[in-house]
PDB file of N, CA and C in Angstrom:
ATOM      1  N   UNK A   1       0.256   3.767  13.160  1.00  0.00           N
ATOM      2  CA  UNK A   1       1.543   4.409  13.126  1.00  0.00           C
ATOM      3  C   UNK A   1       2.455   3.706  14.122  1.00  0.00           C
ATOM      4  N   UNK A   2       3.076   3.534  13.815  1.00  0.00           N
ATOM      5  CA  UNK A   2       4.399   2.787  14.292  1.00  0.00           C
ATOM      6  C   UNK A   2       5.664   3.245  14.237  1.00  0.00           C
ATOM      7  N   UNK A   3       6.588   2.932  15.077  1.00  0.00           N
ATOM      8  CA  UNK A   3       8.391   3.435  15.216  1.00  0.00           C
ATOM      9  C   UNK A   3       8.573   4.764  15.709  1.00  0.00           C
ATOM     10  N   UNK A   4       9.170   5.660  15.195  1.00  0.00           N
ATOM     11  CA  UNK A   4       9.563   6.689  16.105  1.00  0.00           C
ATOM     12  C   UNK A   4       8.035   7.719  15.669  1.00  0.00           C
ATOM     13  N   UNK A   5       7.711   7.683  14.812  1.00  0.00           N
ATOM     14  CA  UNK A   5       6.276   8.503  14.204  1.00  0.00           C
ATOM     15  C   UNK A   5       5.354   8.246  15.832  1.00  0.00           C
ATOM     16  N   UNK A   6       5.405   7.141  16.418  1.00  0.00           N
ATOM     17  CA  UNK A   6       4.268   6.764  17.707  1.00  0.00           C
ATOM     18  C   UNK A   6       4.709   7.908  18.481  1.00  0.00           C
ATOM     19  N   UNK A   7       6.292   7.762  18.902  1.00  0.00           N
ATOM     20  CA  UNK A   7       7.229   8.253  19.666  1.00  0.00           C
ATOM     21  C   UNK A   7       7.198  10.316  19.679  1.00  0.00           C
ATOM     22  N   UNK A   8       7.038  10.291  18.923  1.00  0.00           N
ATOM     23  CA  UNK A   8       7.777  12.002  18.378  1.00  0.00           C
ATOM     24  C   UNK A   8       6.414  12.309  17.958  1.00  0.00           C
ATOM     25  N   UNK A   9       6.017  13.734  18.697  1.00  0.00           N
ATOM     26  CA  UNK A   9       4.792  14.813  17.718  1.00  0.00           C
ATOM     27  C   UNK A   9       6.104  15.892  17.412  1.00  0.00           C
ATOM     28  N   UNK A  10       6.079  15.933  16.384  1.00  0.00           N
ATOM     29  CA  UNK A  10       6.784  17.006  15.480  1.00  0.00           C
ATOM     30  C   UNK A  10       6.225  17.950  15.890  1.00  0.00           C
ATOM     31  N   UNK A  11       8.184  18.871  16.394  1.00  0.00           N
ATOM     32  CA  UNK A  11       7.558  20.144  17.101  1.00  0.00           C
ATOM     33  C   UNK A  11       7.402  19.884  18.121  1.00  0.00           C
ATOM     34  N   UNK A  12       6.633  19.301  18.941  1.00  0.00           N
ATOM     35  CA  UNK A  12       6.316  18.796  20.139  1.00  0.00           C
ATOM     36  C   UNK A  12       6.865  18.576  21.115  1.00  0.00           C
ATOM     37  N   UNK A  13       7.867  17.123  20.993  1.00  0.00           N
ATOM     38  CA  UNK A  13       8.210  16.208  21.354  1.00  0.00           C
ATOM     39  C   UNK A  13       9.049  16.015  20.784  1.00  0.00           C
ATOM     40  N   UNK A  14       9.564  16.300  19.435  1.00  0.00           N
ATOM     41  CA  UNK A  14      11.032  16.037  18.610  1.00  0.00           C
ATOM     42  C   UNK A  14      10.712  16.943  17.431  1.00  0.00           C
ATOM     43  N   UNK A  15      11.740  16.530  16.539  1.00  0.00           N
ATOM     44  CA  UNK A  15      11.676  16.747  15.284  1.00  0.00           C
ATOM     45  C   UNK A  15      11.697  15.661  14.357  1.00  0.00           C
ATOM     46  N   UNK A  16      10.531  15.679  13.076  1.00  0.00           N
ATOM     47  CA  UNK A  16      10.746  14.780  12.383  1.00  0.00           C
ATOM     48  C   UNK A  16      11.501  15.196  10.860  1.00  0.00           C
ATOM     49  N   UNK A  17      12.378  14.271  10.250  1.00  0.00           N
ATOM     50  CA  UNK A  17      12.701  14.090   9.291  1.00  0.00           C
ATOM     51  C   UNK A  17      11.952  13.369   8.071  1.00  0.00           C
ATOM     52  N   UNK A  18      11.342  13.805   6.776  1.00  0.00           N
ATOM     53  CA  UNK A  18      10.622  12.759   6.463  1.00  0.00           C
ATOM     54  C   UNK A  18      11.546  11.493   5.627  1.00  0.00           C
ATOM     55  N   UNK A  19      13.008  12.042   5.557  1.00  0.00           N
ATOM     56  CA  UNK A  19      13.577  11.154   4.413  1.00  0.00           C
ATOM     57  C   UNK A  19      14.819  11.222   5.367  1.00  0.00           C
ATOM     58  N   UNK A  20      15.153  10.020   6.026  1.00  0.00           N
ATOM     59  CA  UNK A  20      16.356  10.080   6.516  1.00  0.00           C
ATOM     60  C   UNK A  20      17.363   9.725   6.383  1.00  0.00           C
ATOM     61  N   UNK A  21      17.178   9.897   5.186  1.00  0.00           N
ATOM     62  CA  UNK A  21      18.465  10.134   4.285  1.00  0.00           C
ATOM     63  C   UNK A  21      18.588  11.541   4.364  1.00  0.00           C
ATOM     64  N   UNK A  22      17.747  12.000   4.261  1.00  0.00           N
ATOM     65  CA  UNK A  22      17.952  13.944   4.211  1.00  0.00           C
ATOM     66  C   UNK A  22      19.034  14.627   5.187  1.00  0.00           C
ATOM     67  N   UNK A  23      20.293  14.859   4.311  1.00  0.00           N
ATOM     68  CA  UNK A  23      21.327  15.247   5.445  1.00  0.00           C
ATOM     69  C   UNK A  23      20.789  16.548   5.590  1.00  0.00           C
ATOM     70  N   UNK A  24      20.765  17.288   4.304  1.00  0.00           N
ATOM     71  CA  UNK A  24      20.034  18.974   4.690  1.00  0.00           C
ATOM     72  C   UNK A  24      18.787  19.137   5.530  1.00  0.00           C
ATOM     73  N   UNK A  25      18.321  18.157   5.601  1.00  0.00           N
ATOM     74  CA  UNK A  25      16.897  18.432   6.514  1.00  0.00           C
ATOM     75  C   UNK A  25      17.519  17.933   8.282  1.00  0.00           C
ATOM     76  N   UNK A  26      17.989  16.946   8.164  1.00  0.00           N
ATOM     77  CA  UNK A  26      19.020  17.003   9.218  1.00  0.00           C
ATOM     78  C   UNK A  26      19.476  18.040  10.086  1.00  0.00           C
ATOM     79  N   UNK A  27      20.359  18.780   9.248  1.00  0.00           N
ATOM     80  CA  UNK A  27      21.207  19.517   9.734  1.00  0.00           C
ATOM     81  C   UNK A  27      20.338  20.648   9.886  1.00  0.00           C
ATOM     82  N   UNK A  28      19.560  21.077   9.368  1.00  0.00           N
ATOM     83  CA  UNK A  28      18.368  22.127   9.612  1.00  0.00           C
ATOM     84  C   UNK A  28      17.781  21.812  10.832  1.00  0.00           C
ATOM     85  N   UNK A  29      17.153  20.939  11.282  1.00  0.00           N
ATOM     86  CA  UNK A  29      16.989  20.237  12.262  1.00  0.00           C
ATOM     87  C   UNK A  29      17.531  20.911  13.478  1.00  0.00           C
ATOM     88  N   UNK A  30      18.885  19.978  13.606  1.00  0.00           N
ATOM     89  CA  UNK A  30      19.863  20.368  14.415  1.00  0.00           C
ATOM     90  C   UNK A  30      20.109  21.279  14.375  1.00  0.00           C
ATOM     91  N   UNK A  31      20.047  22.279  13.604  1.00  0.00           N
ATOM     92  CA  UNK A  31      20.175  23.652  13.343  1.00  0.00           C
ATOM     93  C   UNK A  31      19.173  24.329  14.390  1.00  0.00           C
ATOM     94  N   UNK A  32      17.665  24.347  13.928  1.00  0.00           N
ATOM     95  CA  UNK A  32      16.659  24.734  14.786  1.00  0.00           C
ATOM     96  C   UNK A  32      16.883  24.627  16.295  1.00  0.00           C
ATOM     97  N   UNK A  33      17.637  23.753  16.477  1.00  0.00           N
ATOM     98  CA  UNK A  33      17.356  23.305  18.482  1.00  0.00           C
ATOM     99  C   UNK A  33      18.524  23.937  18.331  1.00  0.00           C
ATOM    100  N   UNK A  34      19.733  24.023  18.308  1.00  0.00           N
ATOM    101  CA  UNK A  34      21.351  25.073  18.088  1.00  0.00           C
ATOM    102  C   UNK A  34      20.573  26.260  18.332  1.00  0.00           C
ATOM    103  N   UNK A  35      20.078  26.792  17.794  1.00  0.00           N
ATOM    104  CA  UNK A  35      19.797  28.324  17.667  1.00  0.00           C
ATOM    105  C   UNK A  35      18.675  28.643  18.326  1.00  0.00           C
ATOM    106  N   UNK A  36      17.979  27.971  19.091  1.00  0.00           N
ATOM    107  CA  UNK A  36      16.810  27.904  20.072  1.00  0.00           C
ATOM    108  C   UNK A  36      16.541  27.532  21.397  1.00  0.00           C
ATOM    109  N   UNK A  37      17.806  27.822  22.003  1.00  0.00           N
ATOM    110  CA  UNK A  37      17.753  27.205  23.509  1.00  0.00           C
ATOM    111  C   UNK A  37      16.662  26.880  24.087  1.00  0.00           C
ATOM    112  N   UNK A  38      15.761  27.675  24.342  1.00  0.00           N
ATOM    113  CA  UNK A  38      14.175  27.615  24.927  1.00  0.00           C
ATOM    114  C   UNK A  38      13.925  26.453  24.180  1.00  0.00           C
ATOM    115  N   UNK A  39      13.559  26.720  23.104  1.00  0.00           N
ATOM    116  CA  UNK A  39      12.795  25.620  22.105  1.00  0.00           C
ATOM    117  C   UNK A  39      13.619  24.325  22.298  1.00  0.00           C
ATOM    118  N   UNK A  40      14.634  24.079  22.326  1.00  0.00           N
ATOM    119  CA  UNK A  40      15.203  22.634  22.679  1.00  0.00           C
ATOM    120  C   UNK A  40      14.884  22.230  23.663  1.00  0.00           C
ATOM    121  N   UNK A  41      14.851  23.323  25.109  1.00  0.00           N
ATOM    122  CA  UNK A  41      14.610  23.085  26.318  1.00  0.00           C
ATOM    123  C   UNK A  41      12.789  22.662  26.297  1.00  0.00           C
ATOM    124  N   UNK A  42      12.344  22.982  25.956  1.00  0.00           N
ATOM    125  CA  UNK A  42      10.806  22.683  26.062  1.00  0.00           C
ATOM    126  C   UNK A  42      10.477  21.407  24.950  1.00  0.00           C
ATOM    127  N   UNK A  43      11.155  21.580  23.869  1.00  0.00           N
ATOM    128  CA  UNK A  43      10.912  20.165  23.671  1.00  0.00           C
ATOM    129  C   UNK A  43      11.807  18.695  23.813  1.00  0.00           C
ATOM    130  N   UNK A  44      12.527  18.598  24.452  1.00  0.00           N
ATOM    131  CA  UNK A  44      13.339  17.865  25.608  1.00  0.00           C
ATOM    132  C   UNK A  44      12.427  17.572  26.087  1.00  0.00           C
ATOM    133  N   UNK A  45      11.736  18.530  27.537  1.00  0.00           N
ATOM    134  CA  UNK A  45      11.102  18.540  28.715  1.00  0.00           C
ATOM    135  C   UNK A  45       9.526  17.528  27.968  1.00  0.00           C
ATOM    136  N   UNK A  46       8.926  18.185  27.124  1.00  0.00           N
ATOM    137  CA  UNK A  46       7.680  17.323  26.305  1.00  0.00           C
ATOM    138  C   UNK A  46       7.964  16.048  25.804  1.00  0.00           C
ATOM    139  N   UNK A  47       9.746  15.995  25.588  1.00  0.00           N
ATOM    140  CA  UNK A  47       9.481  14.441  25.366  1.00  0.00           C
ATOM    141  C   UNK A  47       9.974  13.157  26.641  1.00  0.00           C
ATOM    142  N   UNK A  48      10.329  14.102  27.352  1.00  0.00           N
ATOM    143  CA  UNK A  48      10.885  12.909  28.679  1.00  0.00           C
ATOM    144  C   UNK A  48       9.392  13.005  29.134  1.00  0.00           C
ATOM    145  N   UNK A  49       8.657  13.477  28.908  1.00  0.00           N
ATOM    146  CA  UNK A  49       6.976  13.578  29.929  1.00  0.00           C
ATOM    147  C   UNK A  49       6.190  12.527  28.679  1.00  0.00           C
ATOM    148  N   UNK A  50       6.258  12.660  27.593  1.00  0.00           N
ATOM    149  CA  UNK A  50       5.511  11.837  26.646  1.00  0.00           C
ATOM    150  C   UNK A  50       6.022  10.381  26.956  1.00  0.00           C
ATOM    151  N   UNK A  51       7.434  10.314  27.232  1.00  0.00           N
ATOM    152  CA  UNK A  51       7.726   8.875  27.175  1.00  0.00           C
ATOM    153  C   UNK A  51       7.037   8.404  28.769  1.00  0.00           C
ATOM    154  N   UNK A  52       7.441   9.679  29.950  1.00  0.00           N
ATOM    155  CA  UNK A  52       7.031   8.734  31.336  1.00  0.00           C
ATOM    156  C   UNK A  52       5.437   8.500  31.010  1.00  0.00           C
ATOM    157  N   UNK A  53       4.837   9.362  30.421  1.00  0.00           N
ATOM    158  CA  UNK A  53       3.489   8.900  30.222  1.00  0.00           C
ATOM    159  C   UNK A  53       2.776   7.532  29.113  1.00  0.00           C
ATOM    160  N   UNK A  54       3.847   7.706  28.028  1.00  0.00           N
ATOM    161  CA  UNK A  54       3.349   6.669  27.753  1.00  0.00           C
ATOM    162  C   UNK A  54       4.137   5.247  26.968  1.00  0.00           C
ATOM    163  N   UNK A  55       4.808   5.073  27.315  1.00  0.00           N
ATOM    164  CA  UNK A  55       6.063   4.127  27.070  1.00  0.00           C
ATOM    165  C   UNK A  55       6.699   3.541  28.148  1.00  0.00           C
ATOM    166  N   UNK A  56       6.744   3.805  29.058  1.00  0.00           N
ATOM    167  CA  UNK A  56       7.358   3.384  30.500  1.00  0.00           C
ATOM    168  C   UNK A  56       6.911   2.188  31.156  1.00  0.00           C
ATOM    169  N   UNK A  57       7.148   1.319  31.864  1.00  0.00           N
ATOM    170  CA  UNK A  57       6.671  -0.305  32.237  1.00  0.00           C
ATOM    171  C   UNK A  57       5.652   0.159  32.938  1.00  0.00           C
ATOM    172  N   UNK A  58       5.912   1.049  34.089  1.00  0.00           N
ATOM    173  CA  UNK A  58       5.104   1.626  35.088  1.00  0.00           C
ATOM    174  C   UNK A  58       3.505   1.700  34.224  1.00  0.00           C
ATOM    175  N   UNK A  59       3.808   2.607  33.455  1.00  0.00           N
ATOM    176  CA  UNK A  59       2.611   2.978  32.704  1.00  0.00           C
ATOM    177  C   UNK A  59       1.292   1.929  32.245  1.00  0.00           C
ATOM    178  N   UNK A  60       2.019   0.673  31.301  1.00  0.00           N
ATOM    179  CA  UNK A  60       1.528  -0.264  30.970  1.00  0.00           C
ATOM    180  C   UNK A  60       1.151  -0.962  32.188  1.00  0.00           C
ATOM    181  N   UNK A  61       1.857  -1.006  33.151  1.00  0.00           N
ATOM    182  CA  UNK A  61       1.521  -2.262  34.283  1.00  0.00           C
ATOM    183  C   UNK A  61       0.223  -1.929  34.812  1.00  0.00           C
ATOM    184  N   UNK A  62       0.144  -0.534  35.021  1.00  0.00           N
ATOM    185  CA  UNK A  62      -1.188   0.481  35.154  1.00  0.00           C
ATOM    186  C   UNK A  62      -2.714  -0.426  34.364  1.00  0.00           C
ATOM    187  N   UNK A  63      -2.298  -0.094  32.789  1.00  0.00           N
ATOM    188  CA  UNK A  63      -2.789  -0.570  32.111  1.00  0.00           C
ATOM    189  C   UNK A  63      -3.275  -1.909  32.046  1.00  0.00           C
ATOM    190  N   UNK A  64      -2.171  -2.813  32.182  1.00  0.00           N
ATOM    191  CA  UNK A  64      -2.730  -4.337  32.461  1.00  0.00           C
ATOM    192  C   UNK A  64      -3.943  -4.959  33.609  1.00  0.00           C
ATOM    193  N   UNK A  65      -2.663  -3.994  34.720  1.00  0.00           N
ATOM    194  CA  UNK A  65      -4.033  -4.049  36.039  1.00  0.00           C
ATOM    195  C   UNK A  65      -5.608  -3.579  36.265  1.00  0.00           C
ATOM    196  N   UNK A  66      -6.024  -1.942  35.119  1.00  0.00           N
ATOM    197  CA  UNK A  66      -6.994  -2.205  34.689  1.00  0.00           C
ATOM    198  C   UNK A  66      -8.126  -2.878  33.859  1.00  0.00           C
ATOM    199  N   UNK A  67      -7.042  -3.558  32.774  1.00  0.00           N
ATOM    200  CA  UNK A  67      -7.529  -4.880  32.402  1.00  0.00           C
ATOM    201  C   UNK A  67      -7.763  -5.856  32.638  1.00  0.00           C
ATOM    202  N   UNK A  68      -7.453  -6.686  33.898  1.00  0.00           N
ATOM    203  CA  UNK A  68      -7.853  -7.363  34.575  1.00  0.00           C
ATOM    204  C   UNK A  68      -8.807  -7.588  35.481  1.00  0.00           C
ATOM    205  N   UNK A  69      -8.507  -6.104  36.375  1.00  0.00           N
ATOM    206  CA  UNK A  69      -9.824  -5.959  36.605  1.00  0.00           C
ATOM    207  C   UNK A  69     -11.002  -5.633  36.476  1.00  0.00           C
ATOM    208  N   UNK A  70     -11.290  -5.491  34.814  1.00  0.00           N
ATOM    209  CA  UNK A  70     -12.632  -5.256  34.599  1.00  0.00           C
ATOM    210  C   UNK A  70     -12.583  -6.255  33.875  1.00  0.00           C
ATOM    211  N   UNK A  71     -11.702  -7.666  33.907  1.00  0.00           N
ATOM    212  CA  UNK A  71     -12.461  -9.061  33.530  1.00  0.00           C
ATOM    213  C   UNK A  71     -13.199  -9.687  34.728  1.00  0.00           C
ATOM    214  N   UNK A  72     -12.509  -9.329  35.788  1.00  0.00           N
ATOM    215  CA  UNK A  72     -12.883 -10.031  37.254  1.00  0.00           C
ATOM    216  C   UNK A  72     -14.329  -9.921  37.428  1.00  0.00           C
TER     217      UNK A  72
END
């Protein structure tokens, strides 16, 4: 899985669209977080934490450095 699908757990972390072209699914969408303060607020908060965890340079550099050192 690749592109924003890696990025976004539906619900989660965002909302997914499956056809984005879909203006009505769209706007439903946007609709849901409009009419859900909490629920926007918590999934906001799940996705700035999904990205520092796993998308961030920091993160990977982590990553590299344990790869290296279990070639050493």
């Amino acid at each position: 899985m690749d592109g924003i699908q890696a990025q976004i757990v539906d619900g989660q972390s965002g909302l997914l669209i499956d056809d984005p072209r879909d203006l009505k699914g769209f706007a439903a969408a946007i609709g849901e977080l409009l009419a859900d303060s909490a629920f926007a607020e918590r999934i906001g908060k799940a996705a700035r934490q999904r990205v520092r965890e796993r998308f961030l340079a920091v993160g990977r550099l982590r990553e590299y450095v344990e790869l290296v050192a279990s070639l050493l």
